[in-house]
C-alpha atoms as a PDB file:
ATOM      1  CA  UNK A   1       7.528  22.335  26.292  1.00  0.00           C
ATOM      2  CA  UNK A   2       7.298  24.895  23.636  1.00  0.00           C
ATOM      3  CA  UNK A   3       3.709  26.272  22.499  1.00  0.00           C
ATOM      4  CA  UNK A   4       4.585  24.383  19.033  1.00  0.00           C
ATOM      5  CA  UNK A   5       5.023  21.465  20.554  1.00  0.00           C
ATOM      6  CA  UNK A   6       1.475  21.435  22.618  1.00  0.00           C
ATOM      7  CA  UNK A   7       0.168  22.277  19.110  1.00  0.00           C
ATOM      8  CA  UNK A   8       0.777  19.674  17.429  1.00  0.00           C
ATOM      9  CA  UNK A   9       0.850  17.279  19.896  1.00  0.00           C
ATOM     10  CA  UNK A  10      -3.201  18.023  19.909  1.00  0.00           C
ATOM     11  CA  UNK A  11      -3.255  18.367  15.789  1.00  0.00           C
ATOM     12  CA  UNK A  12      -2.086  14.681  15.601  1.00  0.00           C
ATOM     13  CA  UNK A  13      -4.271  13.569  18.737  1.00  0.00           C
ATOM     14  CA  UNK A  14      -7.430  15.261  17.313  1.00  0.00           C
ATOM     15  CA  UNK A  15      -6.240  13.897  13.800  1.00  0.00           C
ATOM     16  CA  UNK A  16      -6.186  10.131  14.818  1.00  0.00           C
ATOM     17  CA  UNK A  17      -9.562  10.667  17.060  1.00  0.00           C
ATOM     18  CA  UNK A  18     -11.428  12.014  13.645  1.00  0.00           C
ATOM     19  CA  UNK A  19      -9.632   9.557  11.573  1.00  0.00           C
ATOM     20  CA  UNK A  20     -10.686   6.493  13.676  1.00  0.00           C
ATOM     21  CA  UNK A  21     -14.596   8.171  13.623  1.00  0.00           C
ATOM     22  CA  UNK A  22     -14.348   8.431  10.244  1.00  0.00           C
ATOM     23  CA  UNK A  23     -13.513   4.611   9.593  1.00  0.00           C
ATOM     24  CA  UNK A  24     -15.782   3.708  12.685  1.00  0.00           C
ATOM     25  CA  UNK A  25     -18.852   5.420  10.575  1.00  0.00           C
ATOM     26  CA  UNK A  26     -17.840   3.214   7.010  1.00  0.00           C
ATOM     27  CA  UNK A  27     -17.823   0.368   9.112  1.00  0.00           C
ATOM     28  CA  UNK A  28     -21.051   0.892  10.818  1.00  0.00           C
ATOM     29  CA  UNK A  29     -22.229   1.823   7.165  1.00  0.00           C
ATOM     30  CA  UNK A  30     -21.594  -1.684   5.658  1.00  0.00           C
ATOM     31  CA  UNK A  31     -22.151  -3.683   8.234  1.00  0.00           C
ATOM     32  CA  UNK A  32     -26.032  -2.174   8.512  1.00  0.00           C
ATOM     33  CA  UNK A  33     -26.061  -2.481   4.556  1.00  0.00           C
ATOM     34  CA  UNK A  34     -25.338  -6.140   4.646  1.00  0.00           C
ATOM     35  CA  UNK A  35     -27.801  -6.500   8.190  1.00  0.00           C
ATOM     36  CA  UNK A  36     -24.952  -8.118  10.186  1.00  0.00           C
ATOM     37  CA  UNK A  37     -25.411  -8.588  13.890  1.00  0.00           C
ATOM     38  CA  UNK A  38     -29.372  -7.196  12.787  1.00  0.00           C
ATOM     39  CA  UNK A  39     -28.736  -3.812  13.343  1.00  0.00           C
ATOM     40  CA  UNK A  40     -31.249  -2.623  10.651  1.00  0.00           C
ATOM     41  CA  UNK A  41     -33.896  -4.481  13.358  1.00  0.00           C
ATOM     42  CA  UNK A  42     -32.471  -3.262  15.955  1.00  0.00           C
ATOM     43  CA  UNK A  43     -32.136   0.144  14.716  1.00  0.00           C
ATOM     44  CA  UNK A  44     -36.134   0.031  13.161  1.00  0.00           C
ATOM     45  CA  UNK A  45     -34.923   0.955   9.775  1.00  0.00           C
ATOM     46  CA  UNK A  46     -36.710   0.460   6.890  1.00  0.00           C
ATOM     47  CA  UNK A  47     -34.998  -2.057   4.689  1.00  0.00           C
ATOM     48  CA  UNK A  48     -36.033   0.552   1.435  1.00  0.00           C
ATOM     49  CA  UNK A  49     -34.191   3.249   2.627  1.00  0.00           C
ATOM     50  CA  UNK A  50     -31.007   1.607   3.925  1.00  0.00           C
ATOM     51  CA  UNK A  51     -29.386   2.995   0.854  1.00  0.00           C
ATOM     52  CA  UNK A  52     -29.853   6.481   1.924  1.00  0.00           C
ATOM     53  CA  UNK A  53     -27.941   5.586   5.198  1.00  0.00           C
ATOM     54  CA  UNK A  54     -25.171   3.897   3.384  1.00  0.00           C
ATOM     55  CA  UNK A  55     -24.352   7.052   1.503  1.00  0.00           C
ATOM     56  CA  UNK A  56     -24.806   9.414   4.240  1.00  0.00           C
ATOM     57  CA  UNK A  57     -22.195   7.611   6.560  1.00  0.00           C
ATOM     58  CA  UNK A  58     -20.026   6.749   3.570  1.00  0.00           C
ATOM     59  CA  UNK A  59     -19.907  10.528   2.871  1.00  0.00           C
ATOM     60  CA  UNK A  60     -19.209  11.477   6.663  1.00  0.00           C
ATOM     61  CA  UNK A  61     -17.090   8.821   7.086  1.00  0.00           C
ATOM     62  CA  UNK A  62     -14.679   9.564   3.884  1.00  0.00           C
ATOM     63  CA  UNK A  63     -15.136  13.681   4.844  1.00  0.00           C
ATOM     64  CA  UNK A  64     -13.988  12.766   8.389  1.00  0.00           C
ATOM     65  CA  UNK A  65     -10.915  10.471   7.318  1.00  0.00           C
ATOM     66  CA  UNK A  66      -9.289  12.460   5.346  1.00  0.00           C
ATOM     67  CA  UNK A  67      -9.714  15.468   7.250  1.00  0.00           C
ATOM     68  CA  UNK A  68      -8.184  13.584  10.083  1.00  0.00           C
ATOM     69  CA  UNK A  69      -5.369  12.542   8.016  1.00  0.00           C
ATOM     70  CA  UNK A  70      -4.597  16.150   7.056  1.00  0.00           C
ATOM     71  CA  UNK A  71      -4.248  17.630  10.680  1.00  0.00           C
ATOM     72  CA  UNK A  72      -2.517  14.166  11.229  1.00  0.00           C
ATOM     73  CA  UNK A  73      -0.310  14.969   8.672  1.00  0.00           C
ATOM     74  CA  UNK A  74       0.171  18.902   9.004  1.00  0.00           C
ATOM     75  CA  UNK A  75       3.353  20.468   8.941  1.00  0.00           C
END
């Protein structure tokens, strides 16, 4: 196996891993937004700020995705 090979081999594997965080964390976002399962009561969030968290894991979740689809992707 060349050195290339290994390389991106790990670019794609580390590419799907942050790519299926990414989604994992919009998920999670939504379905705390919309109280299924009652995760904001299980969590102990404040229904006010629930907002807050819906951006912050939007944003890490979209910043995670498509970074994972760019090593996924890299030529």
């Amino acid at each position: 196996m060349k050195p290339m090979d290994t390389k991106k081999i790990l670019s794609k594997s580390v590419g799907v891993m942050q790519t299926a965080i990414g989604v994992t964390a919009i998920l999670f976002a939504f379905l705390s937004f919309y109280d299924i399962f009652g995760i904001q009561k299980m969590l102990g969030v404040i229904p006010g700020s629930i907002g807050l968290y819906l951006w912050v894991f939007i944003i890490f979740g979209l910043l995670s995705t498509i970074s994972g689809l760019f090593l996924f992707y890299e030529q």
